[in-house]
Protein backbone atom coordinates (compact mmCIF):
# COMPACT_ATOMS: atom_id res chain seq x y z
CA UNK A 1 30.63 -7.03 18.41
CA UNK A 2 28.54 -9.99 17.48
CA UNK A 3 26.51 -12.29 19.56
CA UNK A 4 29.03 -15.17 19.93
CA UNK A 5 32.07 -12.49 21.53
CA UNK A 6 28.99 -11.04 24.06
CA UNK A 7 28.33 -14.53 24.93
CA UNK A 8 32.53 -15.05 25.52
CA UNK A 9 33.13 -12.07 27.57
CA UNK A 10 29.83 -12.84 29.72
CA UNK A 11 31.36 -16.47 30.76
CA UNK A 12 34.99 -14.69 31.51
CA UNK A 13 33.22 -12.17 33.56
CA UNK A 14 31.71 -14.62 35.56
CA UNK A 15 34.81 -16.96 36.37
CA UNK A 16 36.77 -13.74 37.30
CA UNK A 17 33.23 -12.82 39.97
CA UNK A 18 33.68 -16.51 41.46
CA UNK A 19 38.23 -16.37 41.44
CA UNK A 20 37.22 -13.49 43.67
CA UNK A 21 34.84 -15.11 45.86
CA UNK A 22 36.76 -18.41 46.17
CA UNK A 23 33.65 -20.86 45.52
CA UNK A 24 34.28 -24.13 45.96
CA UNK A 25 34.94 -26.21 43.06
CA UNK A 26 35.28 -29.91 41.76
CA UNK A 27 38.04 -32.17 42.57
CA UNK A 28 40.33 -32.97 39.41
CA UNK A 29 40.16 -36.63 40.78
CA UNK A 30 38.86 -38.87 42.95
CA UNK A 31 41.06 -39.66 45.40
CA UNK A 32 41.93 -36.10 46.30
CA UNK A 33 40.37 -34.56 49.37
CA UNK A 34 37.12 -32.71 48.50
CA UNK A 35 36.75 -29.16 50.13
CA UNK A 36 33.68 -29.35 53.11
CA UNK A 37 30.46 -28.90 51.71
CA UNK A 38 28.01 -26.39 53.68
CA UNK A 39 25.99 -27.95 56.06
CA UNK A 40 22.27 -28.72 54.86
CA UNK A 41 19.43 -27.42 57.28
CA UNK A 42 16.48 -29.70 57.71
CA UNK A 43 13.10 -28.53 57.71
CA UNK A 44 9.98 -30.80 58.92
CA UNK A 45 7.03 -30.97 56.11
CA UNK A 46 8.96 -30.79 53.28
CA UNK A 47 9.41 -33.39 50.64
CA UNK A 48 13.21 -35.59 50.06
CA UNK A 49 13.91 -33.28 47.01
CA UNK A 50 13.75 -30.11 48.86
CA UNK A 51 15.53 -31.42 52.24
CA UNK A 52 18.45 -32.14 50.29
CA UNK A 53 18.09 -29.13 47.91
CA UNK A 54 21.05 -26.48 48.13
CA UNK A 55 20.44 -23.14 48.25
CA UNK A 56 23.07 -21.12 46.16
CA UNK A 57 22.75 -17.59 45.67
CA UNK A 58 21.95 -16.15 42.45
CA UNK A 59 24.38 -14.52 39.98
CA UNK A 60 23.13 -10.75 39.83
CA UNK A 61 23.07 -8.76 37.05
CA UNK A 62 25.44 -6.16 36.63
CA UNK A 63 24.64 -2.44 36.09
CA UNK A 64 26.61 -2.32 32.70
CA UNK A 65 24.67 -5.42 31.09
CA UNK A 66 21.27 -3.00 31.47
CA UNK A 67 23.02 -0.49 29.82
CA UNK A 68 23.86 -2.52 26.32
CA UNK A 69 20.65 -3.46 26.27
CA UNK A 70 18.35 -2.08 23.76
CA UNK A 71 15.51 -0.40 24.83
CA UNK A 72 11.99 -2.26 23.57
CA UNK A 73 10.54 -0.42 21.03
CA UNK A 74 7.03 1.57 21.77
CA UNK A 75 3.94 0.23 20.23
CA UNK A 76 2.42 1.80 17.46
CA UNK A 77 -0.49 3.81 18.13
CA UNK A 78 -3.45 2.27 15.75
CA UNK A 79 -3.48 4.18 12.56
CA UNK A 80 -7.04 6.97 12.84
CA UNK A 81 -10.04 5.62 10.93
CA UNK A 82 -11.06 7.78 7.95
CA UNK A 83 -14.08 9.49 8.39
CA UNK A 84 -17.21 7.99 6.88
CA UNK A 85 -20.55 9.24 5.31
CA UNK A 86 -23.82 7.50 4.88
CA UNK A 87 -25.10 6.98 1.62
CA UNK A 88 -27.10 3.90 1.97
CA UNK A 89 -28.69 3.88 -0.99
CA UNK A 90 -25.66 4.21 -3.37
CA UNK A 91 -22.41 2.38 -4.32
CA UNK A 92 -19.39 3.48 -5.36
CA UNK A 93 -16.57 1.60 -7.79
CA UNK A 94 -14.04 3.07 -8.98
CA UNK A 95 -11.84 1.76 -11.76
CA UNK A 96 -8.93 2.62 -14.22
CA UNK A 97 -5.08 1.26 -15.22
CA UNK A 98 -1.59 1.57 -13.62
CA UNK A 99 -0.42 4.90 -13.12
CA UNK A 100 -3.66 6.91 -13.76
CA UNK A 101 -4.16 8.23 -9.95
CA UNK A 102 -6.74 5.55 -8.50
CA UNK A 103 -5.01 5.41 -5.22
CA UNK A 104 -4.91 9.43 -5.29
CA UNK A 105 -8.56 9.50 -6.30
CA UNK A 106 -9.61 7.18 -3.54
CA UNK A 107 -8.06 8.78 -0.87
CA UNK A 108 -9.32 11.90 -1.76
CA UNK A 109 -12.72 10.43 -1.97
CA UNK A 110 -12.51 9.32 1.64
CA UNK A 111 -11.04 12.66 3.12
CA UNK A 112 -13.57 14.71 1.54
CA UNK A 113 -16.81 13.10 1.12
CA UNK A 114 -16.44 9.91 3.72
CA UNK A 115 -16.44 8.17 0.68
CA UNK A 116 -15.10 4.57 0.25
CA UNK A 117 -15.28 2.39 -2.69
CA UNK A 118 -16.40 -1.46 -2.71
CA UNK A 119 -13.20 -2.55 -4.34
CA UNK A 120 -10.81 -4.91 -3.79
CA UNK A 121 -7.22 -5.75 -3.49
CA UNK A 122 -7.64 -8.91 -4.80
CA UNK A 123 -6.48 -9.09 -8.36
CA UNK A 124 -8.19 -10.83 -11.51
CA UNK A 125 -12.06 -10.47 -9.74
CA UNK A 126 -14.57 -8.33 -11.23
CA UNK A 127 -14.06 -5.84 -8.04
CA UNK A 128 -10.68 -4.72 -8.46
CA UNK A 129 -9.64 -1.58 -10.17
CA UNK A 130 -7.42 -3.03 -12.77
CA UNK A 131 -9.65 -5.38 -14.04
CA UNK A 132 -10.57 -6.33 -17.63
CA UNK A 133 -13.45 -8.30 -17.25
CA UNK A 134 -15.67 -5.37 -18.15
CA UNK A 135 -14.29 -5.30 -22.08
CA UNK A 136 -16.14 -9.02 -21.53
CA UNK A 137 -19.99 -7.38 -21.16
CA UNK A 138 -21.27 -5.58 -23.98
CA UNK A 139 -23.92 -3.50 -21.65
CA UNK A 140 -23.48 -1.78 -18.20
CA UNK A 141 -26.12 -4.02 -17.15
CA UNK A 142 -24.44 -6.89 -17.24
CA UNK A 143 -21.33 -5.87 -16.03
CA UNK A 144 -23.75 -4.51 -12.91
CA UNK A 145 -24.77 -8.44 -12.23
CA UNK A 146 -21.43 -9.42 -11.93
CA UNK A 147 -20.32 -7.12 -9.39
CA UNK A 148 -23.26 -7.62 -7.37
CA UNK A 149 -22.66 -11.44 -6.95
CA UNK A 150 -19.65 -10.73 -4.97
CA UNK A 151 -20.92 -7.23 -3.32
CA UNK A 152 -24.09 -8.91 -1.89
CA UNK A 153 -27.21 -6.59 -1.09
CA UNK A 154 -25.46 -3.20 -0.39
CA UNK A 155 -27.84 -1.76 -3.08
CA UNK A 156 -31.64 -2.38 -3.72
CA UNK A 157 -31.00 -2.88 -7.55
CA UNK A 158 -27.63 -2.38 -10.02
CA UNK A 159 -28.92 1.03 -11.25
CA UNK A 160 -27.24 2.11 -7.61
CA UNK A 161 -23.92 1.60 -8.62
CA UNK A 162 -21.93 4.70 -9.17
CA UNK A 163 -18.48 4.45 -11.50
CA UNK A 164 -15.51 6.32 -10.97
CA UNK A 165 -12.88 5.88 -14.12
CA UNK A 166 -9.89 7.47 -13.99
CA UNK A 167 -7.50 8.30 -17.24
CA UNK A 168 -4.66 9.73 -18.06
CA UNK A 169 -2.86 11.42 -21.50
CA UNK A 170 -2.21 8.24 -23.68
CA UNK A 171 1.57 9.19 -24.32
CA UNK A 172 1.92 10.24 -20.73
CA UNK A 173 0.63 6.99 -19.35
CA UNK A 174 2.89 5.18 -21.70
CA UNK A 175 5.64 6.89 -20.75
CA UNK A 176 4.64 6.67 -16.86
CA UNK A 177 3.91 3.03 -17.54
CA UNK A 178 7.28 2.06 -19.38
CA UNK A 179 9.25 3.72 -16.59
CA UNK A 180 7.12 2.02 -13.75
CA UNK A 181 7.35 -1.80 -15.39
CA UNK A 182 11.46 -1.42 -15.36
CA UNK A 183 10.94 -1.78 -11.47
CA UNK A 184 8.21 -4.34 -11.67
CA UNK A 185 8.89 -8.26 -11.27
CA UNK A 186 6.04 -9.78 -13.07
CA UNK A 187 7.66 -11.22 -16.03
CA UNK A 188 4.76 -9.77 -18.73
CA UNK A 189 6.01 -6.61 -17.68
CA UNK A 190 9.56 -7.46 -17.59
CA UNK A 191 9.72 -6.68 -21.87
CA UNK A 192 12.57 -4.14 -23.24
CA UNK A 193 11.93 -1.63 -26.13
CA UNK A 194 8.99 -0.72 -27.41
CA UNK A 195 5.45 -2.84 -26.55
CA UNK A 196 2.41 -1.30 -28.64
CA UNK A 197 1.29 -4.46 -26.68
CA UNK A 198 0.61 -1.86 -23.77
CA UNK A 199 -1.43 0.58 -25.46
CA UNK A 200 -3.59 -2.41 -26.81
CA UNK A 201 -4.51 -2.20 -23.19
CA UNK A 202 -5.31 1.08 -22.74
CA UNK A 203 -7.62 1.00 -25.93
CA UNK A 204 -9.44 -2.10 -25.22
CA UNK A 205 -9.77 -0.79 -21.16
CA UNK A 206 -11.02 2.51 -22.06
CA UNK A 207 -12.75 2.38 -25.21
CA UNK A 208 -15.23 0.06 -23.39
CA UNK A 209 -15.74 2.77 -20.33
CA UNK A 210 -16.49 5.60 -22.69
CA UNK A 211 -19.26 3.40 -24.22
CA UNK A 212 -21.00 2.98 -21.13
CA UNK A 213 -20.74 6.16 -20.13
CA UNK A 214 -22.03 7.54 -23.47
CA UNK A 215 -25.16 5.34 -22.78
CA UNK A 216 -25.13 5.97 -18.81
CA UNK A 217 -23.59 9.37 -18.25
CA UNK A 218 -25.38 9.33 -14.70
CA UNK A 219 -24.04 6.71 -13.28
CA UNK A 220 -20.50 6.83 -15.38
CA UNK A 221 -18.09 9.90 -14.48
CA UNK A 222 -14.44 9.79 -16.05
CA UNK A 223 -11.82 11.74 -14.07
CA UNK A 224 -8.81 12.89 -16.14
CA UNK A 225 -5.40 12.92 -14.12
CA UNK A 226 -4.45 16.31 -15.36
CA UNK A 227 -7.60 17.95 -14.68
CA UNK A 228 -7.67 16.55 -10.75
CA UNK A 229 -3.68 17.68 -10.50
CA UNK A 230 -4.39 21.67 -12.25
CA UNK A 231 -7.88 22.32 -10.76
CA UNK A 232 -8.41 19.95 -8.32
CA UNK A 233 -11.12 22.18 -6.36
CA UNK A 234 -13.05 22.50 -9.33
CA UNK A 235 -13.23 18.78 -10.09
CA UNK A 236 -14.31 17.83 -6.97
CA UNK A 237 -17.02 20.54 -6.53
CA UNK A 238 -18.10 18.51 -10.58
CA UNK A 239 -17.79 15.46 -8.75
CA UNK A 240 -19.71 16.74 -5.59
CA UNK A 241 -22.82 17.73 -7.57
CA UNK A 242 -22.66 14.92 -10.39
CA UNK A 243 -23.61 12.34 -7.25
CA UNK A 244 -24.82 14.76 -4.42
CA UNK A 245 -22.45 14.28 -2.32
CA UNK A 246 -21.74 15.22 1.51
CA UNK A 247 -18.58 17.67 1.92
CA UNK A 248 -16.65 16.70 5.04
CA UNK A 249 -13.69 18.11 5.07
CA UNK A 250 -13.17 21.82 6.70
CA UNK A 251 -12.90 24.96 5.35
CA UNK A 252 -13.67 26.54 1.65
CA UNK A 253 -11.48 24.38 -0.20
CA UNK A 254 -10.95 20.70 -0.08
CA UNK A 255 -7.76 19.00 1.23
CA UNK A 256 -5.45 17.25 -1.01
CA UNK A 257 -2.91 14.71 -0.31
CA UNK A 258 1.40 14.58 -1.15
CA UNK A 259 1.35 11.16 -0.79
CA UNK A 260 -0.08 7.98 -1.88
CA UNK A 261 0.35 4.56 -1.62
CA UNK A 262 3.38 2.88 -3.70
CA UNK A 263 3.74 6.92 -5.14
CA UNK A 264 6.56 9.51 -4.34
CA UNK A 265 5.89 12.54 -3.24
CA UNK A 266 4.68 15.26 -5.86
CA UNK A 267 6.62 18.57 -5.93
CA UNK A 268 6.65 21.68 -8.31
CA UNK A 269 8.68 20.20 -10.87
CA UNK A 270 6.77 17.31 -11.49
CA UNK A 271 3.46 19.61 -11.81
CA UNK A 272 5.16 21.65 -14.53
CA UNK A 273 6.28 18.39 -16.35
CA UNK A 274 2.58 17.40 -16.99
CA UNK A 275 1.31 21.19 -17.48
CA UNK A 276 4.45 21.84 -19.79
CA UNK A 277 3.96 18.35 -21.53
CA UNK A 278 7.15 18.09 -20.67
CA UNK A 279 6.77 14.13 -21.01
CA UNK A 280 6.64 14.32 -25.06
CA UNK A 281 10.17 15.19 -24.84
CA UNK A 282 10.91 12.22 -23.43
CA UNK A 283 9.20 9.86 -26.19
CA UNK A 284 11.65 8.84 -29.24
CA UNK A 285 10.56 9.08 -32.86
CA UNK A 286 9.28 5.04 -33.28
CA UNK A 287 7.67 5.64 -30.15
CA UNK A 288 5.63 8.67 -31.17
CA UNK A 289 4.32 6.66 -34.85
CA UNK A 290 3.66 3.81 -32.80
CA UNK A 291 1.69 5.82 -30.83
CA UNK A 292 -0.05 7.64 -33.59
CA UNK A 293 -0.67 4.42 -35.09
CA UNK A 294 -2.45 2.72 -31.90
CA UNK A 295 -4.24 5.19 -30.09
CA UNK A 296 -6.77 8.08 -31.35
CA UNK A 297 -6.17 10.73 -28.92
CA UNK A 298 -9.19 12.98 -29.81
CA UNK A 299 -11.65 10.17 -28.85
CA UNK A 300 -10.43 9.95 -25.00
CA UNK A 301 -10.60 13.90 -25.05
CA UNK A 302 -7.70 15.05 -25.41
CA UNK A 303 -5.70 17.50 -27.70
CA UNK A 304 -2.89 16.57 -30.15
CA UNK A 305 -0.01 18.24 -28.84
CA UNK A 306 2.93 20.31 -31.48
CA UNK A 307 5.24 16.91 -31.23
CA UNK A 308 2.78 14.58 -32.44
């Protein structure tokens, strides 16, 4: 039943509530006799509008109208702030493409070491994770200065700044990354078939970040997907001692997360797809030279699998 019917039945409810009562209504014309009108009481004090005023008594609400009404819904409780460590005389960044686990890194970051990250959400600045502008700066250094201008004096000097990089399997990520652009809207990712275009990316995005960590591996520490989904204790107790960090968390172990933002949630079969390489299966035959052709797997660390 839609608003409009409601609104009908109300209006026929109420004529039937005043047939009953026999309320007094308006002549049909003029010279007809009017019924007698109730007799107005006057009160001393009171101003010509309310002498004259007549007092009819309100329509009351029926039991059944409370009934289809929807109850209000209860507020939200505030969502529990994530705990927080002091480390006053460090920042954090952390940075890597689409589809490599930044959101599941940073997360896990802030549930086990109180940990949060000076990015931003807003995209094309020098703080957000998906950013380019690094491939721009031919020295850590520099890149340091640029980040600063827009972090402001959290740290004493740019030698402070800490780097998280996550990465994932080339052909993995390509594979992830062709799937996840079907759903996208942005028209540059909106391209059928094959794009060597998008591991163009990955080589110009990464190739820079192993540089400076070659010449800065204590500030620099690269985080490979599969290693943080197969031994995710032991990554984070690497992590823990690269940068002295605090554990907060409870217990022996550390606590890991099924879900992430804008992610599904993980279950056995998708762990065996990445332990199995399962994913190479999924790559065609052009795919696979294209992907010989662009990207040297070796140099990011990683084996060549049977299929390649």
């Amino acid at each position: 039943m839609n608003r409009k019917q409601r609104l009908l039945q109300q209006k026929q409810r109420r004529l039937r509530q005043m047939q009953k009562k026999q309320l007094p209504q308006k002549p049909l014309h003029k010279n007809s006799p009017q019924p007698p009108q109730p007799k107005i009481h006057k009160q001393k004090g009171l101003r010509s509008s309310a002498k004259n005023k007549i007092h009819k008594p309100k329509h009351k609400i029926s039991k059944s109208k409370h009934k289809n009404r929807r109850a209000k819904p209860k507020p939200r409780a505030p969502p529990k702030p994530r705990p927080k460590a002091s480390y006053p005389n460090t920042v954090f960044m952390h940075f890597g493409l689409q589809r490599t686990g930044t959101n599941w890194l940073e997360i896990t970051l802030q549930k086990n070491f109180g940990l949060h990250v000076k990015n931003n959400h807003q995209r094309n600045t020098v703080r957000h994770k998906h950013n380019y502008i690094h491939t721009d700066c031919k020295t850590l250094d520099k890149y340091d200065k640029k980040i600063f201008k827009q972090i402001g004096g959290n740290a004493q000097n740019p030698q402070t700044i800490k780097y998280f990089i996550t990465i994932k399997h080339p052909h993995s990520w390509y594979l992830s990354f062709r799937n996840w652009q079907k759903k996208c809207r942005k028209a540059e990712f909106m391209q059928k078939g094959i794009n060597p275009e998008y591991m163009d990316r990955y080589n110009k995005f990464y190739s820079q970040w192993f540089k400076f960590q070659k010449e800065n591996p204590e500030r620099v520490y690269i985080v490979k997907y599969e290693t943080l989904l197969f031994s995710f204790n032991n990554e984070l107790d690497n992590i823990k001692d690269k940068f002295n960090l605090k554990k907060i968390s409870n217990g022996s172990s550390y606590q890991n997360t099924n879900k992430v933002p804008q992610s599904s949630r993980w279950n056995n079969k998708t762990k065996n797809f990445y332990l199995n390489d399962g994913w190479e299966s999924k790559l065609n035959n052009k795919e696979r030279e294209m992907l010989k052709q662009k990207v040297n797997v070796e140099f990011f660390g990683y084996k060549i699998t049977n299929e390649t």
